[in-house]
N, C-alpha and C. Protein backbone atom coordinates (compact mmCIF):
# COMPACT_ATOMS: atom_id res chain seq x y z
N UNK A 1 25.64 -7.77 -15.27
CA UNK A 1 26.87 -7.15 -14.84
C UNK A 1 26.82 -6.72 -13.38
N UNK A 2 25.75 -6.48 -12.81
CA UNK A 2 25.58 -5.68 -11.51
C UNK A 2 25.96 -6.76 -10.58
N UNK A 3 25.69 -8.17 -10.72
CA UNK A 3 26.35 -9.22 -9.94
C UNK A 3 28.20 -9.29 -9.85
N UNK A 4 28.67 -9.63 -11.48
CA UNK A 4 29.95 -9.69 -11.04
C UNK A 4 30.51 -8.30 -10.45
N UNK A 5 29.89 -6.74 -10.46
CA UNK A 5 30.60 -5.45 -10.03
C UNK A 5 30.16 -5.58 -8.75
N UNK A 6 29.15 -6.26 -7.81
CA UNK A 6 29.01 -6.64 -6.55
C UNK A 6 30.17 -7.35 -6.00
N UNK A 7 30.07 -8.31 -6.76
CA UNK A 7 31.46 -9.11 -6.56
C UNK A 7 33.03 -8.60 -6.35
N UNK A 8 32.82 -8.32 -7.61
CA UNK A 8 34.21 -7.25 -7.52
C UNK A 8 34.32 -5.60 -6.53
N UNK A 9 33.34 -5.59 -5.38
CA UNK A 9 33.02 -4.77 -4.51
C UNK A 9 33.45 -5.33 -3.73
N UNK A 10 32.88 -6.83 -3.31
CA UNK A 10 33.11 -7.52 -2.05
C UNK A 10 34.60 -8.21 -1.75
N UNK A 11 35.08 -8.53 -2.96
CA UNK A 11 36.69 -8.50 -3.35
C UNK A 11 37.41 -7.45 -2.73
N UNK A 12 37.23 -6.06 -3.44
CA UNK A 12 38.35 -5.26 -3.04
C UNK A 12 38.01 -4.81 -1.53
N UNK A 13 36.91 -5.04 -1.00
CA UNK A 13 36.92 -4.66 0.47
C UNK A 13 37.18 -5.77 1.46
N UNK A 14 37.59 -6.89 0.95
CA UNK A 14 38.55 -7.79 1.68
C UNK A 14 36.98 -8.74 2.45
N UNK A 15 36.10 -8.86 1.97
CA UNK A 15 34.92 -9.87 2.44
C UNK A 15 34.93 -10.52 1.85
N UNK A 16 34.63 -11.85 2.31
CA UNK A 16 33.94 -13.24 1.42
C UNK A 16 32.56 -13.29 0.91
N UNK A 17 33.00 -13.61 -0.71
CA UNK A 17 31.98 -14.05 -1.55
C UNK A 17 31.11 -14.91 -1.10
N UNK A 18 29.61 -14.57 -0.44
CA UNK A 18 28.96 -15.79 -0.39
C UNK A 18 27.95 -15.07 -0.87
N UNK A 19 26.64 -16.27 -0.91
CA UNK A 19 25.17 -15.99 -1.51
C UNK A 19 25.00 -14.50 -0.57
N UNK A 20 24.85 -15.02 1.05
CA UNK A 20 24.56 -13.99 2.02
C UNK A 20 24.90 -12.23 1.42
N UNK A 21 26.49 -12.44 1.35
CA UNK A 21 27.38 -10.84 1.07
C UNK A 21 26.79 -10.65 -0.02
N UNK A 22 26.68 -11.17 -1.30
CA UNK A 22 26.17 -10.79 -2.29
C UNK A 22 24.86 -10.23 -2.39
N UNK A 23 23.93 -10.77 -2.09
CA UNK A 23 22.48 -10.43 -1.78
C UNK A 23 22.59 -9.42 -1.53
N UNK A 24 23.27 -8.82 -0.29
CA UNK A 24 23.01 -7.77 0.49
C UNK A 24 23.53 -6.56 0.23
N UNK A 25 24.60 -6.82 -0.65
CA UNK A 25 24.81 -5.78 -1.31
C UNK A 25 24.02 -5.36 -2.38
N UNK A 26 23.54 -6.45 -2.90
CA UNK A 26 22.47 -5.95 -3.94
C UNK A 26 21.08 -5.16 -3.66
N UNK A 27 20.82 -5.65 -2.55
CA UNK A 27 20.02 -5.37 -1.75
C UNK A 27 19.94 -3.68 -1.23
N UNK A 28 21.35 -3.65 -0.83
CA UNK A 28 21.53 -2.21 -0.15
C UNK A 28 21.69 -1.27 -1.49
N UNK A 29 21.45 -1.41 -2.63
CA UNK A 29 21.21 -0.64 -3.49
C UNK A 29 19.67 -0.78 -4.34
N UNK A 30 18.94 -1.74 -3.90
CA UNK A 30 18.06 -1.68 -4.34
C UNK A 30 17.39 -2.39 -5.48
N UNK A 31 18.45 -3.36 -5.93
CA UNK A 31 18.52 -4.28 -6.78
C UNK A 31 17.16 -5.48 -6.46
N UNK A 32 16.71 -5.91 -7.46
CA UNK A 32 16.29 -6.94 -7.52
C UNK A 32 17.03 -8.14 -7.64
N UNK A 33 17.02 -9.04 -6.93
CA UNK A 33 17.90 -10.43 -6.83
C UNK A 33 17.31 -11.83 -6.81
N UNK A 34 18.32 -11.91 -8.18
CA UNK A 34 17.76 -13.16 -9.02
C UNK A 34 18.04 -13.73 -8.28
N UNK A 35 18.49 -15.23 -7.44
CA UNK A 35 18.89 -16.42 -6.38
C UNK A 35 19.66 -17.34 -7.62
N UNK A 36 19.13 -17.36 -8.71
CA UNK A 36 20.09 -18.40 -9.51
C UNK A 36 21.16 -18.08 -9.98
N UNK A 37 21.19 -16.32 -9.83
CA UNK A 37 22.43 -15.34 -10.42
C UNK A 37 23.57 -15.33 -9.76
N UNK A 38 23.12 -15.03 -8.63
CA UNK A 38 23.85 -15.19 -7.23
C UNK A 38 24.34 -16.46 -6.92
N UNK A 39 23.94 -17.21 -7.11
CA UNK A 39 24.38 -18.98 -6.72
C UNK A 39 25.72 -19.30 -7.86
N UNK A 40 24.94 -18.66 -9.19
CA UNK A 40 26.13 -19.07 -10.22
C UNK A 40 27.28 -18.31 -10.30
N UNK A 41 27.06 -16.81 -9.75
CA UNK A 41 28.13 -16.07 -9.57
C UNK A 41 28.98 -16.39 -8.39
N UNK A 42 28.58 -16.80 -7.33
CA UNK A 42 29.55 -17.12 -6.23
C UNK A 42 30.13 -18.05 -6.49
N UNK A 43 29.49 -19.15 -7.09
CA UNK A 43 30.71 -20.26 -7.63
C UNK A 43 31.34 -20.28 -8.57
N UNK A 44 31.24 -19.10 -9.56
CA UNK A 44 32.19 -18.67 -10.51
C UNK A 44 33.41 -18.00 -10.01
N UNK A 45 32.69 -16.67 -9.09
CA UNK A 45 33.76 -16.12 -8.83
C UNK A 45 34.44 -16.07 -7.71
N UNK A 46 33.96 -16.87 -6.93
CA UNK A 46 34.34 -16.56 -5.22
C UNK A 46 36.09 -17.24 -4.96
N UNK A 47 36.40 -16.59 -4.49
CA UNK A 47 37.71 -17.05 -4.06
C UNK A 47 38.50 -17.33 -3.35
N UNK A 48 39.29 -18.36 -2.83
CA UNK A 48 40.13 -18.54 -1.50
C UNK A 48 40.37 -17.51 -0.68
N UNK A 49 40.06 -17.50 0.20
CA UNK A 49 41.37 -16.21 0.72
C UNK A 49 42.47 -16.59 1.48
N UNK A 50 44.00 -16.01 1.65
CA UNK A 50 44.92 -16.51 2.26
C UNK A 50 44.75 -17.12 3.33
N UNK A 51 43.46 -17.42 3.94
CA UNK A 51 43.16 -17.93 5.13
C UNK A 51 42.66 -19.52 5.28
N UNK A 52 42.14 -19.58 3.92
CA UNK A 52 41.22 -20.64 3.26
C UNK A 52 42.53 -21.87 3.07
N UNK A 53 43.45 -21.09 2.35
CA UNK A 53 44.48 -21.89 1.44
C UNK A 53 45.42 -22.96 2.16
């Protein structure tokens, strides 16, 4: 869960989902970070942004 609530961190503060943002947020709390978690979560959840589209 601590991946997709990263996610859904980096969402509402208007940053892009990548491996990088993710990590580092995990990171800045102290998390241990899986690399296969992170890979499968960004391509689950990452999303366009109006900029992308």
């Amino acid at each position: 869960m601590k991946y997709v609530y990263a996610t859904l961190l980096l969402e509402s503060a208007g940053t892009a989902v990548t491996a990088e943002s993710l990590t580092a947020v995990l990171d800045a709390v102290g998390s241990d970070v899986d690399t296969a978690r992170v890979t499968a979560c960004v391509e689950t959840f990452a999303v366009e942004s109006e900029a992308d589209r």
